[in-house]
C-alpha atoms as a PDB file:
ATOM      1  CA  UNK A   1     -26.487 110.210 -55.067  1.00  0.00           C
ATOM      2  CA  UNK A   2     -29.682 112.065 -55.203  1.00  0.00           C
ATOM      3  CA  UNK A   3     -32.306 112.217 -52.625  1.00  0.00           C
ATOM      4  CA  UNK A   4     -35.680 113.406 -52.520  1.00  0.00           C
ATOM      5  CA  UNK A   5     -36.730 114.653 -49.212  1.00  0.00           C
ATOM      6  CA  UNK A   6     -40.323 115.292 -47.933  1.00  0.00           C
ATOM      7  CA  UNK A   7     -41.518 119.384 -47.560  1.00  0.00           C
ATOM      8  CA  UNK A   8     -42.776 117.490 -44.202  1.00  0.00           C
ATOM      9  CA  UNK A   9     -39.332 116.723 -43.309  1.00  0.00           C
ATOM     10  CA  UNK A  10     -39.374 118.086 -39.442  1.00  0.00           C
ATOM     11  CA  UNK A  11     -36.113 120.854 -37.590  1.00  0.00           C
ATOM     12  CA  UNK A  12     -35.581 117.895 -35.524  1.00  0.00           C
ATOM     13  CA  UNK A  13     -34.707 115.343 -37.952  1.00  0.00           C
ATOM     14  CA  UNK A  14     -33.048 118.396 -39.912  1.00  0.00           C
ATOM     15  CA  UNK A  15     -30.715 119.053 -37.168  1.00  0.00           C
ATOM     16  CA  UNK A  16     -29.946 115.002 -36.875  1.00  0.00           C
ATOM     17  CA  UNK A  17     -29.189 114.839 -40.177  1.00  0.00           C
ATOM     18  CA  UNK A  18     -26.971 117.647 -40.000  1.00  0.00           C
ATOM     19  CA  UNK A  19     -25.400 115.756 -37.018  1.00  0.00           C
ATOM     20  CA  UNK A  20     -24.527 113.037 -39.009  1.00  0.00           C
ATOM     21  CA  UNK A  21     -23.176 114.775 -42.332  1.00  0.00           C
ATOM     22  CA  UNK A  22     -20.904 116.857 -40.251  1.00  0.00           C
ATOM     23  CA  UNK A  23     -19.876 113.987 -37.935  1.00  0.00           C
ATOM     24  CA  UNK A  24     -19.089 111.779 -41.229  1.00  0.00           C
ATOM     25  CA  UNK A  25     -16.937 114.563 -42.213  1.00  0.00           C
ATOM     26  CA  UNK A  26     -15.491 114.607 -38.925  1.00  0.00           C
ATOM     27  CA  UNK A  27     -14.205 111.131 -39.135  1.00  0.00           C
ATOM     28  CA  UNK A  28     -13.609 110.559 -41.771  1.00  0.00           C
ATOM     29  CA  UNK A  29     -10.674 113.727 -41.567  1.00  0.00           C
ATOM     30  CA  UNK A  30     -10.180 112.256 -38.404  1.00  0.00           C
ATOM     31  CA  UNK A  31      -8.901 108.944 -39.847  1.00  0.00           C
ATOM     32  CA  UNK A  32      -7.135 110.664 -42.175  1.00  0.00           C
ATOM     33  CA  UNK A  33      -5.432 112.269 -39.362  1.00  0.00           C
ATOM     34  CA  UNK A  34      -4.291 109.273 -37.306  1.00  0.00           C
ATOM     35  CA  UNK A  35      -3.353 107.206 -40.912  1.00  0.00           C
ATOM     36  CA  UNK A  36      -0.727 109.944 -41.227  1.00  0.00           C
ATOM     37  CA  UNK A  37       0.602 109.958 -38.192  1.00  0.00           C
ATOM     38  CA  UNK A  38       1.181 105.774 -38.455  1.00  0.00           C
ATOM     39  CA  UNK A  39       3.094 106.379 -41.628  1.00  0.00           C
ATOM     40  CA  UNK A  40       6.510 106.428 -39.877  1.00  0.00           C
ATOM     41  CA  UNK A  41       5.364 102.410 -38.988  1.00  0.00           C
ATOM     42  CA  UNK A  42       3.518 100.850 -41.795  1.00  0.00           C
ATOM     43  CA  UNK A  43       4.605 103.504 -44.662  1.00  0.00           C
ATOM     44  CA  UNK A  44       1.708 105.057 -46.975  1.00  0.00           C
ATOM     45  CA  UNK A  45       0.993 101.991 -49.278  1.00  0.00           C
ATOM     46  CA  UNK A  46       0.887  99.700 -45.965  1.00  0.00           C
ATOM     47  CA  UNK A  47      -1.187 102.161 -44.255  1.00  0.00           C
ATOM     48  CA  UNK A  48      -3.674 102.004 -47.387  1.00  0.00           C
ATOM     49  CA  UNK A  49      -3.996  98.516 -47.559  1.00  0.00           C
ATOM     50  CA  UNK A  50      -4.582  97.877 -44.329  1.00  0.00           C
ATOM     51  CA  UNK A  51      -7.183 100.852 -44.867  1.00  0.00           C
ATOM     52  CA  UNK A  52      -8.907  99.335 -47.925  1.00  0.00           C
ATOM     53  CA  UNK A  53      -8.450  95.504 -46.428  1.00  0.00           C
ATOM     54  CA  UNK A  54      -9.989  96.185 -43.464  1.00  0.00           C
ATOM     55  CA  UNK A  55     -12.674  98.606 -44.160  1.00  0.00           C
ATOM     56  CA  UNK A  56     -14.021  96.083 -47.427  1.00  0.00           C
ATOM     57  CA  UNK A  57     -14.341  93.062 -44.486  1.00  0.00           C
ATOM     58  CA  UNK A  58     -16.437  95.746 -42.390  1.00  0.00           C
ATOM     59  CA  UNK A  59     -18.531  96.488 -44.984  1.00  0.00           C
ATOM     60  CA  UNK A  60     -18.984  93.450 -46.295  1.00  0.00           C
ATOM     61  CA  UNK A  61     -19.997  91.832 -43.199  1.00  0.00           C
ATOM     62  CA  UNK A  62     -22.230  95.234 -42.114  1.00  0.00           C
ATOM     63  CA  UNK A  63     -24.108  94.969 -45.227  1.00  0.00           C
ATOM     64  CA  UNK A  64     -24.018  91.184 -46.088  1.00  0.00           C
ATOM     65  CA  UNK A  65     -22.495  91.764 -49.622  1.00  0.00           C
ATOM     66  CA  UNK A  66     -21.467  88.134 -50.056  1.00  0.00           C
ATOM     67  CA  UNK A  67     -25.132  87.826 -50.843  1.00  0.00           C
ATOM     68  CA  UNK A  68     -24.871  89.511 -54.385  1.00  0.00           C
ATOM     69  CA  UNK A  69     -21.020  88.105 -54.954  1.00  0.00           C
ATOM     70  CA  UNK A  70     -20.608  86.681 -58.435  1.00  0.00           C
ATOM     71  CA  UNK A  71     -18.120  87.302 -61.211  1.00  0.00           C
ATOM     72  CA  UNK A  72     -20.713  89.577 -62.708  1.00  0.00           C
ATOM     73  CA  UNK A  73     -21.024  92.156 -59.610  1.00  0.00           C
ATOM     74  CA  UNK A  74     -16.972  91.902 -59.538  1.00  0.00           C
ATOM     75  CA  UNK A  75     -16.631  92.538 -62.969  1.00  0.00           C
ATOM     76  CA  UNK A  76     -18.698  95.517 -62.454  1.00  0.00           C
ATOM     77  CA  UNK A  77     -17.300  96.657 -59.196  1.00  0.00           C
ATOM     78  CA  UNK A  78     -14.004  96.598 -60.778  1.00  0.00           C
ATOM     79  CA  UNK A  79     -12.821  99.722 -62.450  1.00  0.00           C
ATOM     80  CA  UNK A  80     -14.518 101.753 -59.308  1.00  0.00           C
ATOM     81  CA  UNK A  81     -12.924  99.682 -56.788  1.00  0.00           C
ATOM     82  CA  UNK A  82      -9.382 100.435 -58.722  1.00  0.00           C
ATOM     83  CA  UNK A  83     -10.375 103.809 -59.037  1.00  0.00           C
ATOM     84  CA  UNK A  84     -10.634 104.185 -55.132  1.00  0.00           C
ATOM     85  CA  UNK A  85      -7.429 101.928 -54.341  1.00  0.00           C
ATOM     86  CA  UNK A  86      -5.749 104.588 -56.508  1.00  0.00           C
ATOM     87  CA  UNK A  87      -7.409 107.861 -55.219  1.00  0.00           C
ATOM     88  CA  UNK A  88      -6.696 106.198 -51.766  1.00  0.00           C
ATOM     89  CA  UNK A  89      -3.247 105.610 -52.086  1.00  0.00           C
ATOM     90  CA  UNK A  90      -2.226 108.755 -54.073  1.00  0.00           C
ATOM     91  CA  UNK A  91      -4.258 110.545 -51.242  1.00  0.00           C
ATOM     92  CA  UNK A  92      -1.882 108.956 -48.606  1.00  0.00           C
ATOM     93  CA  UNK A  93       1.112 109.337 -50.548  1.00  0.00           C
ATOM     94  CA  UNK A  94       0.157 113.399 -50.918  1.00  0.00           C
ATOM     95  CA  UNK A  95      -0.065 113.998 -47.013  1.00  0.00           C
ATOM     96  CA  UNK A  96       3.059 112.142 -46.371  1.00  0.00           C
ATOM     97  CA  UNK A  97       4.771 115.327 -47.857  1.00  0.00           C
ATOM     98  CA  UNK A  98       2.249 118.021 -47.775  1.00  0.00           C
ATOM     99  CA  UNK A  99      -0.008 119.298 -45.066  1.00  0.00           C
ATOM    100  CA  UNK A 100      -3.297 117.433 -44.688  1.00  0.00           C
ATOM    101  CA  UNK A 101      -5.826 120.708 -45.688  1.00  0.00           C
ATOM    102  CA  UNK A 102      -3.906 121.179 -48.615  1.00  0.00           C
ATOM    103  CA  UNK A 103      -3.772 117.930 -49.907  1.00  0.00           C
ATOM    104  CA  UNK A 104      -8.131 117.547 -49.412  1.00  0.00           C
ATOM    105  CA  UNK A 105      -8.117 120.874 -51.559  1.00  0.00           C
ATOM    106  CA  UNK A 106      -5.876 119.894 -54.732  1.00  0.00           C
ATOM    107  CA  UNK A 107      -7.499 116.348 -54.333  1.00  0.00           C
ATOM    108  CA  UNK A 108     -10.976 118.416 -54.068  1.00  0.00           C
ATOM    109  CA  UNK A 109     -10.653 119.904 -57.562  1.00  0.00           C
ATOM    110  CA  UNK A 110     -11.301 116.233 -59.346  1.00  0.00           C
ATOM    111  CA  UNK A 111     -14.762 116.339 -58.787  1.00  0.00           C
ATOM    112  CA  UNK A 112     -15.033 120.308 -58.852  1.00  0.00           C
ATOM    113  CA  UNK A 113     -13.957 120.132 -62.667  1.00  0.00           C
ATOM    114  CA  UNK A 114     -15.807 117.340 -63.349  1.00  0.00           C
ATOM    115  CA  UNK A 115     -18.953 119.356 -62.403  1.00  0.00           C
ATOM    116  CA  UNK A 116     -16.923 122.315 -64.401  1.00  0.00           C
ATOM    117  CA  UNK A 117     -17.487 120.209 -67.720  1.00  0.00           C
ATOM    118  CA  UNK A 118     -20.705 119.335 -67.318  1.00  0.00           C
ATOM    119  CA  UNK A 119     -21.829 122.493 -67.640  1.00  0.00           C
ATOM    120  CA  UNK A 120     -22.189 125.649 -69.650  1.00  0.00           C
ATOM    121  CA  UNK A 121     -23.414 128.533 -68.334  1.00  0.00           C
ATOM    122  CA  UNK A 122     -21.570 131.517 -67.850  1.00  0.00           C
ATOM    123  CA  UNK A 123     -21.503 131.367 -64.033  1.00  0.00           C
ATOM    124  CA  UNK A 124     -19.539 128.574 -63.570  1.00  0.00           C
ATOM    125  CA  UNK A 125     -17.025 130.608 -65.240  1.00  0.00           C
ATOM    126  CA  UNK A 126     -16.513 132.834 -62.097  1.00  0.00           C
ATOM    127  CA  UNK A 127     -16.362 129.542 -59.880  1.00  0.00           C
ATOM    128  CA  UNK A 128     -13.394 127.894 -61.765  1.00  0.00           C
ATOM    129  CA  UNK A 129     -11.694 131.380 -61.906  1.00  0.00           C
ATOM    130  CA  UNK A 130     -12.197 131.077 -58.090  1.00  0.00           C
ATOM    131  CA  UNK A 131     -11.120 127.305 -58.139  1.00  0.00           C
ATOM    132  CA  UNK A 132      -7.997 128.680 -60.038  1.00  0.00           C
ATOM    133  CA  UNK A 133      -7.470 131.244 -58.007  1.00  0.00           C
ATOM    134  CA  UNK A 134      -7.240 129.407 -54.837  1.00  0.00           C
ATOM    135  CA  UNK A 135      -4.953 126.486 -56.846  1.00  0.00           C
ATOM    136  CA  UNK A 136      -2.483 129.822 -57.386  1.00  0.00           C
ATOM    137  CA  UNK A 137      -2.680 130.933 -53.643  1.00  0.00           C
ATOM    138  CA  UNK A 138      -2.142 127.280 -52.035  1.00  0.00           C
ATOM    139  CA  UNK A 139       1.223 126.974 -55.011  1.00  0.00           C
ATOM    140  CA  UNK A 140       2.420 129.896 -54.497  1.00  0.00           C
ATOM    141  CA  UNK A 141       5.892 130.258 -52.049  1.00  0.00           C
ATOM    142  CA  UNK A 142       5.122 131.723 -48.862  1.00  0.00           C
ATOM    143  CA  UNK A 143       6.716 135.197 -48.196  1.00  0.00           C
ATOM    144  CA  UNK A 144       9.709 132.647 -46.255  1.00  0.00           C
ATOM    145  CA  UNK A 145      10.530 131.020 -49.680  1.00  0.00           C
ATOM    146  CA  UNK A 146       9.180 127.948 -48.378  1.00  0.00           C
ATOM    147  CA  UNK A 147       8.106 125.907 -51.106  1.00  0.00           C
ATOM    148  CA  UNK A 148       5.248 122.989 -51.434  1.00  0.00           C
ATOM    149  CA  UNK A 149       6.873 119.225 -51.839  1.00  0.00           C
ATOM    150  CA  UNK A 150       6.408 119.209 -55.796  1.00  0.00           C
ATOM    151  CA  UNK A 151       5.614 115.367 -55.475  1.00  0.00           C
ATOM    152  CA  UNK A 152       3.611 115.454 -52.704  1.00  0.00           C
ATOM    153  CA  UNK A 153       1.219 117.898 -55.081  1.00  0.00           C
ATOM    154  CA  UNK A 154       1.459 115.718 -58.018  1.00  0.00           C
ATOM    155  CA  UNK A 155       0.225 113.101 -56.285  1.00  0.00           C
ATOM    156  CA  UNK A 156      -2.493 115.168 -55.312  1.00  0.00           C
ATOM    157  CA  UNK A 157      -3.804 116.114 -58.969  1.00  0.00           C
ATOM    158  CA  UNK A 158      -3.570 112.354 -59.198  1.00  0.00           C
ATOM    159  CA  UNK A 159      -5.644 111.661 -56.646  1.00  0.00           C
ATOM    160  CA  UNK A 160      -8.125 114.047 -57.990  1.00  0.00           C
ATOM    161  CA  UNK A 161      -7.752 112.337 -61.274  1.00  0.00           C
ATOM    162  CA  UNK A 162      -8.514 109.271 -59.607  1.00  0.00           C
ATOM    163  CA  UNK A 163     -11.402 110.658 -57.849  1.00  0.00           C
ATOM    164  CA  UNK A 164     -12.835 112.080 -61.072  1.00  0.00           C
ATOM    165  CA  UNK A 165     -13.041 108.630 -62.175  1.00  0.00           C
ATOM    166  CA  UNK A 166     -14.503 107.300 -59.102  1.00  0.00           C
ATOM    167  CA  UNK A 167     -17.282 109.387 -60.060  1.00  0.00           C
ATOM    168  CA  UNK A 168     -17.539 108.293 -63.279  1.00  0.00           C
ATOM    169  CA  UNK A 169     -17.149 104.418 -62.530  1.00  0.00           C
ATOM    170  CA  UNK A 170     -19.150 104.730 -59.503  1.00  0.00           C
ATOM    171  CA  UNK A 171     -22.391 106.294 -61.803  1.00  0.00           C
ATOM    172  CA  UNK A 172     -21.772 103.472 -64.255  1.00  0.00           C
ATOM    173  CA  UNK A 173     -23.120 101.227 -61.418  1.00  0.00           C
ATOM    174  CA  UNK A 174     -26.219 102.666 -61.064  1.00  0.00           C
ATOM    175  CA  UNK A 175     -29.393 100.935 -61.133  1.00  0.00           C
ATOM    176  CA  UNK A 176     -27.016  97.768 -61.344  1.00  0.00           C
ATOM    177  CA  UNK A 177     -25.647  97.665 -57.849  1.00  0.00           C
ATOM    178  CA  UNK A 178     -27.379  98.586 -54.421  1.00  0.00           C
ATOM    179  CA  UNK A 179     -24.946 101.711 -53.435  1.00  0.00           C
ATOM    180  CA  UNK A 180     -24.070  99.655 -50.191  1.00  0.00           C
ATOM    181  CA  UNK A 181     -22.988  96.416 -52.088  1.00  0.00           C
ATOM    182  CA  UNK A 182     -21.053  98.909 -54.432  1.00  0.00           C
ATOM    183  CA  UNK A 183     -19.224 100.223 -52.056  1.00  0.00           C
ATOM    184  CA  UNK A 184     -18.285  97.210 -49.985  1.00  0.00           C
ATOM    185  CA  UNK A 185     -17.417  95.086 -53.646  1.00  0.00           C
ATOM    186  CA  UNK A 186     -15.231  98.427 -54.635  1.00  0.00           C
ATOM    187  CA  UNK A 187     -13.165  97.783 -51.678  1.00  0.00           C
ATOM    188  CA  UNK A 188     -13.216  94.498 -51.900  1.00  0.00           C
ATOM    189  CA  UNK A 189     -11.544  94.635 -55.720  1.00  0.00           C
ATOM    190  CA  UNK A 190      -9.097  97.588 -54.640  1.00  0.00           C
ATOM    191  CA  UNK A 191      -8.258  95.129 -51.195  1.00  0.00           C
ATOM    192  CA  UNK A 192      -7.337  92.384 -53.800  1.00  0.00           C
ATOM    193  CA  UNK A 193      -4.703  94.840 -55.476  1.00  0.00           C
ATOM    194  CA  UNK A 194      -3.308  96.321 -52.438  1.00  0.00           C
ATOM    195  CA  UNK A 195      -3.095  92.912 -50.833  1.00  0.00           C
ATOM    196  CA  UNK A 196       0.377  92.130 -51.629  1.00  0.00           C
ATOM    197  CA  UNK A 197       2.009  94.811 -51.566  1.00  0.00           C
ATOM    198  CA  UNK A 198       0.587  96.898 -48.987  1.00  0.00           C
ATOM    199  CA  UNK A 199      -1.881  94.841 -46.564  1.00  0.00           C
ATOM    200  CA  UNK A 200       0.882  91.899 -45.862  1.00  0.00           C
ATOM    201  CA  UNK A 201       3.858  93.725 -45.445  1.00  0.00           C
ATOM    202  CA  UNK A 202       2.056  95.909 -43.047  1.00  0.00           C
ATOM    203  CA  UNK A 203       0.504  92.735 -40.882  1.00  0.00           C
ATOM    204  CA  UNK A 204       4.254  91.687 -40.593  1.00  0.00           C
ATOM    205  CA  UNK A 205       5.318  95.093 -39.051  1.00  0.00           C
ATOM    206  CA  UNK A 206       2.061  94.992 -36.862  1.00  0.00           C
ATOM    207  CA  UNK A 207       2.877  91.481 -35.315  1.00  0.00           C
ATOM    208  CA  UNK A 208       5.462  93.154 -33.296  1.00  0.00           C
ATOM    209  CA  UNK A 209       3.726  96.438 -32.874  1.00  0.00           C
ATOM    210  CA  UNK A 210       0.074  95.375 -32.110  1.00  0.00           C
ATOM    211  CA  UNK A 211      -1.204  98.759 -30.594  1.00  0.00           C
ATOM    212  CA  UNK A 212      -0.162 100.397 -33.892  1.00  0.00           C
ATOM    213  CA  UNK A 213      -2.096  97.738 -35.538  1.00  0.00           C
ATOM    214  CA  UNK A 214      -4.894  97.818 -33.465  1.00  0.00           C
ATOM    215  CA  UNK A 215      -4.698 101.810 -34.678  1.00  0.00           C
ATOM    216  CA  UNK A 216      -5.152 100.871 -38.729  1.00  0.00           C
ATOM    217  CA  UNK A 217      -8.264  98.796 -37.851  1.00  0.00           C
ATOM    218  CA  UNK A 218      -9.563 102.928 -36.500  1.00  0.00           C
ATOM    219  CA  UNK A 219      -8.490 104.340 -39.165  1.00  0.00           C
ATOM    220  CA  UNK A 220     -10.835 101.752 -41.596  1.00  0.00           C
ATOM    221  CA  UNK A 221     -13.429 102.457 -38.943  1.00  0.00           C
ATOM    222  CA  UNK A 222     -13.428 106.231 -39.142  1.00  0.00           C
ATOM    223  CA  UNK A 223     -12.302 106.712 -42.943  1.00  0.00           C
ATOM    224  CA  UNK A 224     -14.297 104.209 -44.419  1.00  0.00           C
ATOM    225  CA  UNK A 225     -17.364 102.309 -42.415  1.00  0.00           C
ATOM    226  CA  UNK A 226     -18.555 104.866 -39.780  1.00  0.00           C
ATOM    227  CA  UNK A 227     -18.664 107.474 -42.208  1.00  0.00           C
ATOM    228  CA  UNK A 228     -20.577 105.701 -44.942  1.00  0.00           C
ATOM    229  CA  UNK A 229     -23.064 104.560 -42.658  1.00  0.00           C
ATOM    230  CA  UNK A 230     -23.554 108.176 -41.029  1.00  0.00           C
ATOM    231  CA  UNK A 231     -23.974 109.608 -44.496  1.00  0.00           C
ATOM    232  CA  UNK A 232     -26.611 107.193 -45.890  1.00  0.00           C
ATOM    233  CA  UNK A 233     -28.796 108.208 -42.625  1.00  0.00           C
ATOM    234  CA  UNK A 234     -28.231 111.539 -43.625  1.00  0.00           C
ATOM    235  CA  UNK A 235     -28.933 111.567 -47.305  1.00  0.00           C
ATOM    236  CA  UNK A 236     -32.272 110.256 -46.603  1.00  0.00           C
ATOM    237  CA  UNK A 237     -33.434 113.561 -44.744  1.00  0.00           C
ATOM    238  CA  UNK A 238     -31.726 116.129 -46.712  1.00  0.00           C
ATOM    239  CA  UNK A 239     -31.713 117.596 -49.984  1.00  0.00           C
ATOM    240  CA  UNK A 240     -29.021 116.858 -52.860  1.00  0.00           C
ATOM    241  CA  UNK A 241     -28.232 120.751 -51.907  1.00  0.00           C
ATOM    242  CA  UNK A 242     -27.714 120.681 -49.169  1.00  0.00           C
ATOM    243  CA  UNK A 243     -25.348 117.756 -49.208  1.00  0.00           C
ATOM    244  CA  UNK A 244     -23.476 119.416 -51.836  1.00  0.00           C
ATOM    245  CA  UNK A 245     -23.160 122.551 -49.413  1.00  0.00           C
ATOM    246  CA  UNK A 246     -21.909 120.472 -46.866  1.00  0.00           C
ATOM    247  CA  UNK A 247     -19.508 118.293 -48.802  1.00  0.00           C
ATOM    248  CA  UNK A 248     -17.503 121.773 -49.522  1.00  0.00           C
ATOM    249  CA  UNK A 249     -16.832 122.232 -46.242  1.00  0.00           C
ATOM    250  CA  UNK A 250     -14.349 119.187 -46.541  1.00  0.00           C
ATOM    251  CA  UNK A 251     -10.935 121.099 -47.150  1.00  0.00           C
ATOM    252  CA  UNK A 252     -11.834 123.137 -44.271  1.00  0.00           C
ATOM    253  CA  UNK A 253     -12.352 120.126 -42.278  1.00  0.00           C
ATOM    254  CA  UNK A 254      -9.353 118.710 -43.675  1.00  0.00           C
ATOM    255  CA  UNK A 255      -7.476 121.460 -42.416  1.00  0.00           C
ATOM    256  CA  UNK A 256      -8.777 122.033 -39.059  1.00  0.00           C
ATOM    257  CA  UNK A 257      -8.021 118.676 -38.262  1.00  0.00           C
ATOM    258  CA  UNK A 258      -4.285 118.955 -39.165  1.00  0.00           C
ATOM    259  CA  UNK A 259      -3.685 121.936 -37.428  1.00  0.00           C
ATOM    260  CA  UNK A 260      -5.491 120.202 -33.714  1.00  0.00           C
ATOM    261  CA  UNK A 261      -4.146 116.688 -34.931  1.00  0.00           C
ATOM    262  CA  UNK A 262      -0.891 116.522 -36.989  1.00  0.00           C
ATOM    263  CA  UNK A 263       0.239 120.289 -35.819  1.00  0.00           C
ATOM    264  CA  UNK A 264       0.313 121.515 -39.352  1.00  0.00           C
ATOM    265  CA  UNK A 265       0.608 124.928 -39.822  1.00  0.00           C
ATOM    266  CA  UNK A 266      -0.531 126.831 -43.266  1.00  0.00           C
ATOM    267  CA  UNK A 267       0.146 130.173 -43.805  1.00  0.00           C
ATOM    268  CA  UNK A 268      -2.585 132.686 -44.212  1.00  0.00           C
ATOM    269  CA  UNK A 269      -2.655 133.083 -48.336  1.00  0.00           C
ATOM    270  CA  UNK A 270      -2.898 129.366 -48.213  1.00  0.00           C
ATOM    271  CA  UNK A 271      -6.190 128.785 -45.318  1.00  0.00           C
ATOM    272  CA  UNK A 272      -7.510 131.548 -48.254  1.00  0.00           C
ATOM    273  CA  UNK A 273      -6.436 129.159 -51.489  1.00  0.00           C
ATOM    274  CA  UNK A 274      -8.245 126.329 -49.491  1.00  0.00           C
ATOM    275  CA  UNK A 275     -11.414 128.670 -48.615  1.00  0.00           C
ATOM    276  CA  UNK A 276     -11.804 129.821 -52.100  1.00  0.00           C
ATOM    277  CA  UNK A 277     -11.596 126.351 -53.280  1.00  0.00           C
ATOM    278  CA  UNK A 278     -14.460 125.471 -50.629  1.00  0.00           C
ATOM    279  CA  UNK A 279     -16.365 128.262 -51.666  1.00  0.00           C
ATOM    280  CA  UNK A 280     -16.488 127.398 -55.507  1.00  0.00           C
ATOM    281  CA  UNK A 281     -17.530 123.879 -54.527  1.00  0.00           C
ATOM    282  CA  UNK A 282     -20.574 125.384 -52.724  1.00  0.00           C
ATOM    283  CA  UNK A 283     -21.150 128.083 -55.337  1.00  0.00           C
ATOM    284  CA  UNK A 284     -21.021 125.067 -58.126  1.00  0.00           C
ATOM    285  CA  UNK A 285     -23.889 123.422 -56.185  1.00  0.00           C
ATOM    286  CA  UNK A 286     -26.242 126.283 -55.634  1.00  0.00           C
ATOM    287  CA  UNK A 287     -25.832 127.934 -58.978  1.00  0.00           C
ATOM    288  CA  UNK A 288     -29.447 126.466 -60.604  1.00  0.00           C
ATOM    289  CA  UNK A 289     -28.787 124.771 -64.110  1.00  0.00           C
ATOM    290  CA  UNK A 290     -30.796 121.913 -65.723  1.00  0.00           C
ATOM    291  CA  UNK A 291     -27.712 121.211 -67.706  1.00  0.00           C
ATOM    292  CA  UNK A 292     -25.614 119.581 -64.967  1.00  0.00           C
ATOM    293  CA  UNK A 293     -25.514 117.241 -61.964  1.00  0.00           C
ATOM    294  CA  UNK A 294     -24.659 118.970 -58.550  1.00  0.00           C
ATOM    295  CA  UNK A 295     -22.157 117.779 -57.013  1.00  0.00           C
ATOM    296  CA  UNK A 296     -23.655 116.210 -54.004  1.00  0.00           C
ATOM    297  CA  UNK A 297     -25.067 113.674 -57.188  1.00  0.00           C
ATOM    298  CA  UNK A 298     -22.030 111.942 -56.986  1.00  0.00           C
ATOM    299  CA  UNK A 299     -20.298 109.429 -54.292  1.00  0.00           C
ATOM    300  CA  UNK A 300     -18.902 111.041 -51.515  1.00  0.00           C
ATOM    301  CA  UNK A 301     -14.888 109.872 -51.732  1.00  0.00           C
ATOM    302  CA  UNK A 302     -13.516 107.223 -49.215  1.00  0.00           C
ATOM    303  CA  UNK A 303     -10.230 109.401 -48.524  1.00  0.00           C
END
């Protein structure tokens, strides 16, 4: 989502905005954080649909989106709110088996490729060598022969997949939704999918267990409502650029956050595979082309 900002715009609203990107970030890694560590209760597909349940009646009650609900905006909403149930769940599913850092990176590259096509100038050439090059260093068997859960990384290129078209879906709405009624309606579609089989089953369990429940309502808070809301404050004081910088700094979020968190531990070729991949997002964004969309001009993924 592109936003102009005003020469005028002062250091101290700067620095807020700044506050609030990185504290978005924060949370949202956070949440991603404490939904792993309630897997052993509600499992990954109940932890994601009491994710995506909760967080759509937050939004929908934050922003009022009942106001605009008709078969027409579902219809619409649709194909991004299934894209985002999927990305979601395959996200979850990933970090049940891999560490957390490592799953944000492979998951990263969705959107990092997409930007890849879009373009054609010979620079981006040296980014996704870079992108590949971290891809090799995060695969590769450490020096202890310890090898990455092969399904936990598939369902990591899924989840990229699914966040590639999350991008596309979500840009299809343009101009016909108000982003904040897109977002709520997305969840609201991918809620009605992962009703069933993940939100209910997951209720049952947390009858018994309420603090864990009480938990999953956090973890909507921090990976879904909080964060929106802290990055549409930002977005109107900074740049597209400087979103896009930010945004790369994700994986290293991600993996900061397991390590103080969950207690993962990554060895050092793979903190480099995720830097590299950081770095080519933030390379893709302040590379100057008129023949493709940064980044930071697409939605900002719900993980």
């Amino acid at each position: 989502m592109s936003v102009d900002v005003s020469p005028q715009t002062g250091v101290r609203d700067r620095v807020l905005a700044l506050s609030q990107l990185i504290g978005s970030m924060v949370c949202l890694q956070f949440g991603s954080s404490t939904a792993k560590y309630l897997f052993p209760v509600f499992g990954p597909l109940g932890m994601v649909g009491l994710r995506t349940c909760f967080a759509a009646v937050i939004l929908t009650c934050v922003f009022k989106s009942w106001h605009v609900l008709s078969w027409r905006t579902i219809r619409l909403a649709l194909p991004y709110g299934l894209s985002t149930a999927g990305m979601n769940l395959c996200f979850y599913l990933s970090v049940e088996r891999i560490p957390l850092g490592m799953a944000v990176a492979i998951e990263f590259t969705g959107p990092l490729l997409l930007a890849f096509f879009g373009s054609r100038q010979w620079s981006d050439l040296g980014w996704l060598t870079l992108t590949i090059g971290g891809l090799a260093l995060l695969l590769k068997p450490t020096a202890s022969g310890h090898h990455l859960d092969t399904l936990g990384v598939l369902f990591s290129v899924a989840a990229a997949i699914f966040w590639a078209l999350y991008i596309l879906f979500g840009k299809s709405l343009t101009g016909k939704i108000a982003p904040t009624h897109a977002s709520a309606l997305g969840l609201m579609c991918g809620s009605m999918v992962l009703f069933l089989p993940g939100f209910v089953p997951a209720i049952a369990i947390g009858v018994s267990q309420p603090l864990m429940l009480a938990l999953s309502l956090l973890v909507a808070i921090f990976s879904s409502a909080l964060p929106y809301a802290l990055e549409m404050r930002a977005m109107h004081r900074l740049p597209a650029r400087d979103l896009g910088v930010l945004y790369s700094l994700d994986p290293v979020c991600a993996t900061v956050a397991g390590i103080l968190i969950l207690h993962e531990t990554l060895s050092a070729p793979r903190l480099l595979g995720i830097l590299l991949i950081a770095t080519a997002s933030a390379g893709t964004v302040l590379t100057p082309s008129a023949k493709k969309r940064p980044l930071a001009d697409v939605p900002e993924a719900p993980q």
